[in-house]
Protein backbone atom coordinates (compact mmCIF):
# COMPACT_ATOMS: atom_id res chain seq x y z
CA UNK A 1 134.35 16.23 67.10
CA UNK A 2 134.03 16.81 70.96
CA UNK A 3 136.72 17.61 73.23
CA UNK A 4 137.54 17.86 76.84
CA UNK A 5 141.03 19.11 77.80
CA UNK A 6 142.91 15.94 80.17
CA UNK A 7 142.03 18.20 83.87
CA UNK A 8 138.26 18.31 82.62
CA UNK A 9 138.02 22.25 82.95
CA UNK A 10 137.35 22.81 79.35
CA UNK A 11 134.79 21.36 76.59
CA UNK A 12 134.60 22.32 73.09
CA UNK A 13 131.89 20.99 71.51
CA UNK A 14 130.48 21.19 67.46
CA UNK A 15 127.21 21.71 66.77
CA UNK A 16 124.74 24.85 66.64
CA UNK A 17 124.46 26.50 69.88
CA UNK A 18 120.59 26.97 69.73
CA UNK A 19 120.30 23.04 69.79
CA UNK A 20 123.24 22.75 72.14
CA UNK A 21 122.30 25.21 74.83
CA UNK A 22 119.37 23.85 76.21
CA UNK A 23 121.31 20.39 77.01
CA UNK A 24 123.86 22.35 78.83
CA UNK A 25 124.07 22.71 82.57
CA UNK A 26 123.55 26.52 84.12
CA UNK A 27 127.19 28.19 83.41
CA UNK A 28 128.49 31.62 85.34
CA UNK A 29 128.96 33.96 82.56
CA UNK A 30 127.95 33.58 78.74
CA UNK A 31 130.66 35.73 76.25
CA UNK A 32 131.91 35.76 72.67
CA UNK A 33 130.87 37.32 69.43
CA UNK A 34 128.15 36.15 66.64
CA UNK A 35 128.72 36.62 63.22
CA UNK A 36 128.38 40.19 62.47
CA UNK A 37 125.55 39.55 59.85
CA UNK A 38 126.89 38.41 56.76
CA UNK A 39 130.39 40.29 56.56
CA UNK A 40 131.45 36.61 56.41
CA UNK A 41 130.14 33.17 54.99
CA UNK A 42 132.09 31.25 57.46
CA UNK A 43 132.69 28.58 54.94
CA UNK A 44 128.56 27.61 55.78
CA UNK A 45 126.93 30.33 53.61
CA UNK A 46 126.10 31.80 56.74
CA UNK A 47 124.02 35.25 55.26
CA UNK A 48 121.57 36.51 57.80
CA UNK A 49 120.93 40.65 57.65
CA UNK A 50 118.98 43.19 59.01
CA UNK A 51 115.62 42.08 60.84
CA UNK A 52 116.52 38.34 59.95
CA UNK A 53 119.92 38.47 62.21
CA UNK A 54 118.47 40.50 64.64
CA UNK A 55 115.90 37.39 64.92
CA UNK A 56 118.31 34.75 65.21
CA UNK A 57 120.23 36.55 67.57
CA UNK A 58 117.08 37.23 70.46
CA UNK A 59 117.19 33.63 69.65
CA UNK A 60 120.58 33.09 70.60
CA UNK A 61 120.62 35.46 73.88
CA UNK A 62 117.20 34.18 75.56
CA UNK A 63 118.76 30.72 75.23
CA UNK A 64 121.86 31.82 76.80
CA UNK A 65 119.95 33.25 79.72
CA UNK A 66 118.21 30.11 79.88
CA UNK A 67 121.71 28.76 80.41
CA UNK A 68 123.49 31.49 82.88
CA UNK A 69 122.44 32.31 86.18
CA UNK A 70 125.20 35.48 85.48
CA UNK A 71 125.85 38.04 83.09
CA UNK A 72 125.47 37.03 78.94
CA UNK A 73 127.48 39.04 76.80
CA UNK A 74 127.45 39.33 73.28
CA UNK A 75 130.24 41.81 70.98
CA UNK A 76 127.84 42.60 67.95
CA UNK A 77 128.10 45.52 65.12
CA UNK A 78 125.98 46.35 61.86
CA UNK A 79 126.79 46.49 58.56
CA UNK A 80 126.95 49.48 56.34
CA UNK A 81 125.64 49.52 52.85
CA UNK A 82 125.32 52.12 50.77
CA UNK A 83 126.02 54.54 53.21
CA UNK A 84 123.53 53.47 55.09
CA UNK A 85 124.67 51.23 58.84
CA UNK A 86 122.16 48.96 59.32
CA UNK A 87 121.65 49.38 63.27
CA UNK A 88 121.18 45.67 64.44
CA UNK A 89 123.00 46.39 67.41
CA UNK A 90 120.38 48.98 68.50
CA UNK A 91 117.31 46.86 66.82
CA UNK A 92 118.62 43.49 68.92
CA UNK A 93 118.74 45.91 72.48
CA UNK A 94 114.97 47.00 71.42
CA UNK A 95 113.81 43.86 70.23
CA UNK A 96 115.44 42.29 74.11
CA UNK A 97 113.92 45.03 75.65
CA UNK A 98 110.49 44.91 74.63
CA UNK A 99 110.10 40.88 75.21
CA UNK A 100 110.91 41.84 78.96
CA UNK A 101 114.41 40.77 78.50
CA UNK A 102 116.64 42.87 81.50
CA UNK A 103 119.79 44.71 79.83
CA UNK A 104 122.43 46.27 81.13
CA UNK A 105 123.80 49.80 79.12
CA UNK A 106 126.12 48.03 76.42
CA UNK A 107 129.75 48.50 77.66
CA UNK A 108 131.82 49.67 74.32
CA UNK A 109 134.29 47.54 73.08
CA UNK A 110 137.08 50.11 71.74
CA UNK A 111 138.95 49.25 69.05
CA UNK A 112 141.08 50.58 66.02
CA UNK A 113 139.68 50.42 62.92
CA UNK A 114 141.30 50.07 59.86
CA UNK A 115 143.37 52.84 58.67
CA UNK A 116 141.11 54.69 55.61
CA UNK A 117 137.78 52.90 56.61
CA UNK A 118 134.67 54.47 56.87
CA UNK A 119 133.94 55.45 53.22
CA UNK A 120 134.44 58.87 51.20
CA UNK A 121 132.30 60.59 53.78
CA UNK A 122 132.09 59.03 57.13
CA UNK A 123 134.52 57.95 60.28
CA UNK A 124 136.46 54.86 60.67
CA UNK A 125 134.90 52.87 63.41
CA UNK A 126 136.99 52.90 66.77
CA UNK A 127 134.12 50.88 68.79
CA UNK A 128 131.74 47.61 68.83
CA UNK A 129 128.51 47.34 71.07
CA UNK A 130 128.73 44.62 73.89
CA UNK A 131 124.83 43.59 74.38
CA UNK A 132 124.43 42.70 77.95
CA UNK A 133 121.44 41.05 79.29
CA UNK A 134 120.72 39.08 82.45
CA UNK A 135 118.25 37.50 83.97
CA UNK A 136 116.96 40.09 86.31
CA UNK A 137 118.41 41.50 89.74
CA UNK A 138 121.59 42.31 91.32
CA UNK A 139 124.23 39.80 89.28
CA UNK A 140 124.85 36.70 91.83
CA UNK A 141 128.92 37.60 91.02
CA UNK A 142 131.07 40.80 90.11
CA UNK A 143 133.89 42.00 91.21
CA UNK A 144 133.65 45.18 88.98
CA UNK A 145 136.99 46.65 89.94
CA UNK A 146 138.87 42.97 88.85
CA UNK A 147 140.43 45.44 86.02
CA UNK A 148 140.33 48.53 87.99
CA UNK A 149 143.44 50.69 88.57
CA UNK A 150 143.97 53.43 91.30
CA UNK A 151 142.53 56.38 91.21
CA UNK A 152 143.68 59.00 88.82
CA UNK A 153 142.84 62.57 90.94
CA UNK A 154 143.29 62.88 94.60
CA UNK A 155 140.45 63.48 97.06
CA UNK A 156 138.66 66.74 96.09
CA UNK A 157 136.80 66.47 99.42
CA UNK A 158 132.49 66.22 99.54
CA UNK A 159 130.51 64.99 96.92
CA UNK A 160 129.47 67.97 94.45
CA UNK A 161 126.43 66.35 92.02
CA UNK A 162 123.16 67.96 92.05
CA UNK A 163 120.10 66.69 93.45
CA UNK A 164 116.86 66.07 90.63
CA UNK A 165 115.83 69.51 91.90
CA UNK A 166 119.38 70.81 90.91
CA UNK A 167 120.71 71.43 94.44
CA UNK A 168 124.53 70.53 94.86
CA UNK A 169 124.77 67.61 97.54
CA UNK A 170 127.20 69.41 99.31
CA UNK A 171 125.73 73.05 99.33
CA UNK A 172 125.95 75.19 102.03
CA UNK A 173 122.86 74.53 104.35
CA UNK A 174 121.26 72.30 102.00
CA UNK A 175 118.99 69.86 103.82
CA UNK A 176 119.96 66.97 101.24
CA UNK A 177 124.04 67.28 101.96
CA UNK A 178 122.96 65.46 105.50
CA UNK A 179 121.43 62.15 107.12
CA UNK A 180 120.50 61.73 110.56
CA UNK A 181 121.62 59.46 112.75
CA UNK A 182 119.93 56.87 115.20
CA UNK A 183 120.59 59.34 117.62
CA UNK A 184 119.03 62.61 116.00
CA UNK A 185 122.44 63.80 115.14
CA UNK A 186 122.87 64.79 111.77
CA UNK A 187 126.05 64.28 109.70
CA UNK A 188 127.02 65.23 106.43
CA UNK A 189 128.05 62.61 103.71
CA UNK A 190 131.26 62.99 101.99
CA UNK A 191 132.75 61.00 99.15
CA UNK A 192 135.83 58.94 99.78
CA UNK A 193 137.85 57.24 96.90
CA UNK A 194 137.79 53.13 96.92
CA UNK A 195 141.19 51.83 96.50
CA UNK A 196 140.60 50.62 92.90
CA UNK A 197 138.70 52.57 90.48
CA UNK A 198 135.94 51.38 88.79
CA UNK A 199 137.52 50.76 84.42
CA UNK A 200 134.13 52.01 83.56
CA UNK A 201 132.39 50.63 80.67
CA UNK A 202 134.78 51.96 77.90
CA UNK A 203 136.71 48.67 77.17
CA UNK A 204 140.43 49.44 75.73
CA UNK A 205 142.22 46.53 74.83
CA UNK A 206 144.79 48.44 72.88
CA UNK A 207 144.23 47.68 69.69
CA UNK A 208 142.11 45.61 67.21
CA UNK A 209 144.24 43.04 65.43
CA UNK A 210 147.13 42.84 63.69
CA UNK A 211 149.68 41.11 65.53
CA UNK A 212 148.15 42.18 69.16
CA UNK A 213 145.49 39.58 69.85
CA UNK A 214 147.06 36.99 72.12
CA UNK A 215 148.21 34.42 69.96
CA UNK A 216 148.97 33.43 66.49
CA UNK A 217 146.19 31.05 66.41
CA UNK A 218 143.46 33.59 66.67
CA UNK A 219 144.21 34.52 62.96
CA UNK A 220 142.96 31.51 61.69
CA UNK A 221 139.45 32.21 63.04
CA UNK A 222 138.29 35.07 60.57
CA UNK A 223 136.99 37.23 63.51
CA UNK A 224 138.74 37.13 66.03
CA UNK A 225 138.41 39.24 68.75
CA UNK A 226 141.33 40.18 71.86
CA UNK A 227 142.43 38.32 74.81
CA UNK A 228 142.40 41.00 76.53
CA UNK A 229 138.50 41.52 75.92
CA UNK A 230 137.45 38.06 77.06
CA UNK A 231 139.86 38.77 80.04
CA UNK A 232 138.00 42.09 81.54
CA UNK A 233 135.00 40.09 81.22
CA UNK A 234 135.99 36.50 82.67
CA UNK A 235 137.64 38.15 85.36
CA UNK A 236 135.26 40.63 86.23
CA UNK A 237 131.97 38.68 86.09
CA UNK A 238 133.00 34.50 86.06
CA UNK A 239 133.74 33.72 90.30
CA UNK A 240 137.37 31.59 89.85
CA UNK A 241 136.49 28.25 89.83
CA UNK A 242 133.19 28.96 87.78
CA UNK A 243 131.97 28.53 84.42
CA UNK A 244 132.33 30.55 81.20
CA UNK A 245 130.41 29.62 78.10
CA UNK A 246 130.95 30.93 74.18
CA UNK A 247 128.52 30.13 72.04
CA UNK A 248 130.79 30.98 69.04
CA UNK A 249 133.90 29.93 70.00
CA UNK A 250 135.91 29.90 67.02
CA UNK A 251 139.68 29.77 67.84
CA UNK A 252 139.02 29.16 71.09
CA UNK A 253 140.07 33.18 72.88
CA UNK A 254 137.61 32.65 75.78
CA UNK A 255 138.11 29.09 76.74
CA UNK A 256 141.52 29.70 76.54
CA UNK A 257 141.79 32.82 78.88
CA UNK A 258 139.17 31.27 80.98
CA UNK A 259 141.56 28.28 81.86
CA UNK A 260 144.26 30.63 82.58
CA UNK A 261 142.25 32.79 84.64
CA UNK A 262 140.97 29.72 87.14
CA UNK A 263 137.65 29.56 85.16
CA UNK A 264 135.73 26.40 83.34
CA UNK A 265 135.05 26.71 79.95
CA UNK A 266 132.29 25.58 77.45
CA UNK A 267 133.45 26.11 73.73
CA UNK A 268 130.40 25.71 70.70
CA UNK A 269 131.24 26.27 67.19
CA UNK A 270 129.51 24.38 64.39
CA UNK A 271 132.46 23.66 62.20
CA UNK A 272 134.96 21.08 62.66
CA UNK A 273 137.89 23.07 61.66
CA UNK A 274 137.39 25.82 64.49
CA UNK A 275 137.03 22.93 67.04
CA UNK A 276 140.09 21.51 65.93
CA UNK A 277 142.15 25.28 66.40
CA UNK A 278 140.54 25.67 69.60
CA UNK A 279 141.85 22.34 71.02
CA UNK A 280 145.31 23.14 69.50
CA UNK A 281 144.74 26.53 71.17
CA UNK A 282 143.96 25.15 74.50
CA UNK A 283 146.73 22.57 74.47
CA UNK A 284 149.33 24.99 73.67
CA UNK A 285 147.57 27.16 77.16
CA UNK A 286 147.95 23.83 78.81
CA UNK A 287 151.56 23.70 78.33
CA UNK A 288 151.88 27.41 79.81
CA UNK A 289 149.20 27.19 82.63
CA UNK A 290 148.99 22.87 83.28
CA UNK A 291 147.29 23.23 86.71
CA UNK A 292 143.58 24.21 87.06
CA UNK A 293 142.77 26.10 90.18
CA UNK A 294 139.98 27.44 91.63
CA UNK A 295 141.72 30.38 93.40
CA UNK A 296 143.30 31.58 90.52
CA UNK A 297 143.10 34.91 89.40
CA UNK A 298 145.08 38.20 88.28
CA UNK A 299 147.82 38.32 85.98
């Protein structure tokens, strides 16, 4: 069962996104979350682990890139057995970077894990990996301070890192705290605050289920993940009026936020039931936001 939502900014479509993908047109920004290996079946028997997943899943990213001219973004975590975590997160970043593939460092997706988790021995788990890979280059879109905020500390005045010979930038008489200008002149950089800050690459969406995900429909997906998460991302790397895919769509969180954001959406799950959720999902977004518009954006 296919689906496009009545303005034609949003497509959900069933079927296995490594057959789907490479019908698809070239989309913005690629983001959602795989299966984390087999922590569930899915209601498919789906039971990939260790070095099978993290073969399925360079699969699943160098198709998306084949698909994005932006940013693809996968949330991904091991499992651990036997007090022992498996490390697919780190083994699929290897694996991409070895075959050439061009990553970005994985943004943290922090979360709150369960209360008592992480075994007789161990910590619960407050964070996920976000695999980022592109397709080489400067990104053709960002706006990297889209879920900024304004700058904590006021202006402490020059710029005080050190140099790779261990200098301070800003030391007294040091050759490397100046530029010269057209003119001969020299001048002496200092650091001046932007108006937003940068959020930095520690994602906090304020919690990690529960009743704080966005809507009740997400909890009949079995892995659902924030709004808020598929928001920083939409927003900081889709242009409005572009086009965000999700490979594993499930109840429909990105194409959702994407529509209310001023984004396209591409949904692919391969079961029926999550397609039908989704469209529920996106109708009941409809109602809320009716009007697509490329413009669009903030809260």
């Amino acid at each position: 069962m296919d689906w496009t939502s009545p303005d034609g900014a949003i497509r959900l479509i069933r079927g296995d996104c490594l057959q789907v993908l490479p019908a698809l047109d070239r989309v913005d920004l690629v983001f959602g979350s795989p299966p984390y290996e087999d922590a569930r079946t899915y209601g498919i028997e789906f039971c990939l682990r260790d070095e099978d997943w993290v073969a399925w899943m360079t699969r699943v990213v160098r198709a998306s890139l084949e698909a994005c001219r932006g940013l693809v973004g996968f949330v991904v975590e091991g499992r651990t057995r036997n007090h022992r975590w498996s490390a697919t997160p780190a083994l699929l970043m290897a694996d991409l970077h070895r075959a050439g593939v061009h990553l970005r460092k994985p943004p943290l997706y922090r979360r709150d894990g369960i209360p008592g988790s992480g075994g007789p021995d161990w910590l619960k788990n407050h964070y996920e990996f976000i695999v980022c890979a592109t397709n080489g280059g400067r990104l053709p879109w960002s706006d990297n301070t889209a879920m900024g905020h304004p700058c904590r500390f006021k202006h402490g005045g020059a710029m005080s890192n050190r140099h790779q010979d261990g200098t301070r930038k800003n030391a007294k008489g040091a050759a490397y705290s100046r530029e010269r200008r057209r003119d001969g002149t020299r001048q002496v950089r200092a650091y001046y605050p932007p108006p937003l800050a940068n959020p930095g690459n520690i994602i906090d969406c304020g919690a990690g289920g529960g009743g704080h995900l966005g809507s009740d429909l997400a909890h009949e997906n079995e892995a659902p993940f924030p709004e808020a998460l598929a928001e920083f991302f939409i927003r900081s790397f889709c242009p409005p009026g572009g086009t965000v895919l999700d490979p594993f769509s499930g109840s429909g969180t990105t194409v959702a936020v994407a529509h209310r954001f001023g984004r396209r959406a591409i949904g692919i799950d391969i079961r029926e039931s999550q397609i039908a959720i989704a469209k529920r999902r996106v109708e009941a977004e409809l109602a809320l936001h009716p009007l697509f518009t490329r413009e669009k954006d903030g809260p």
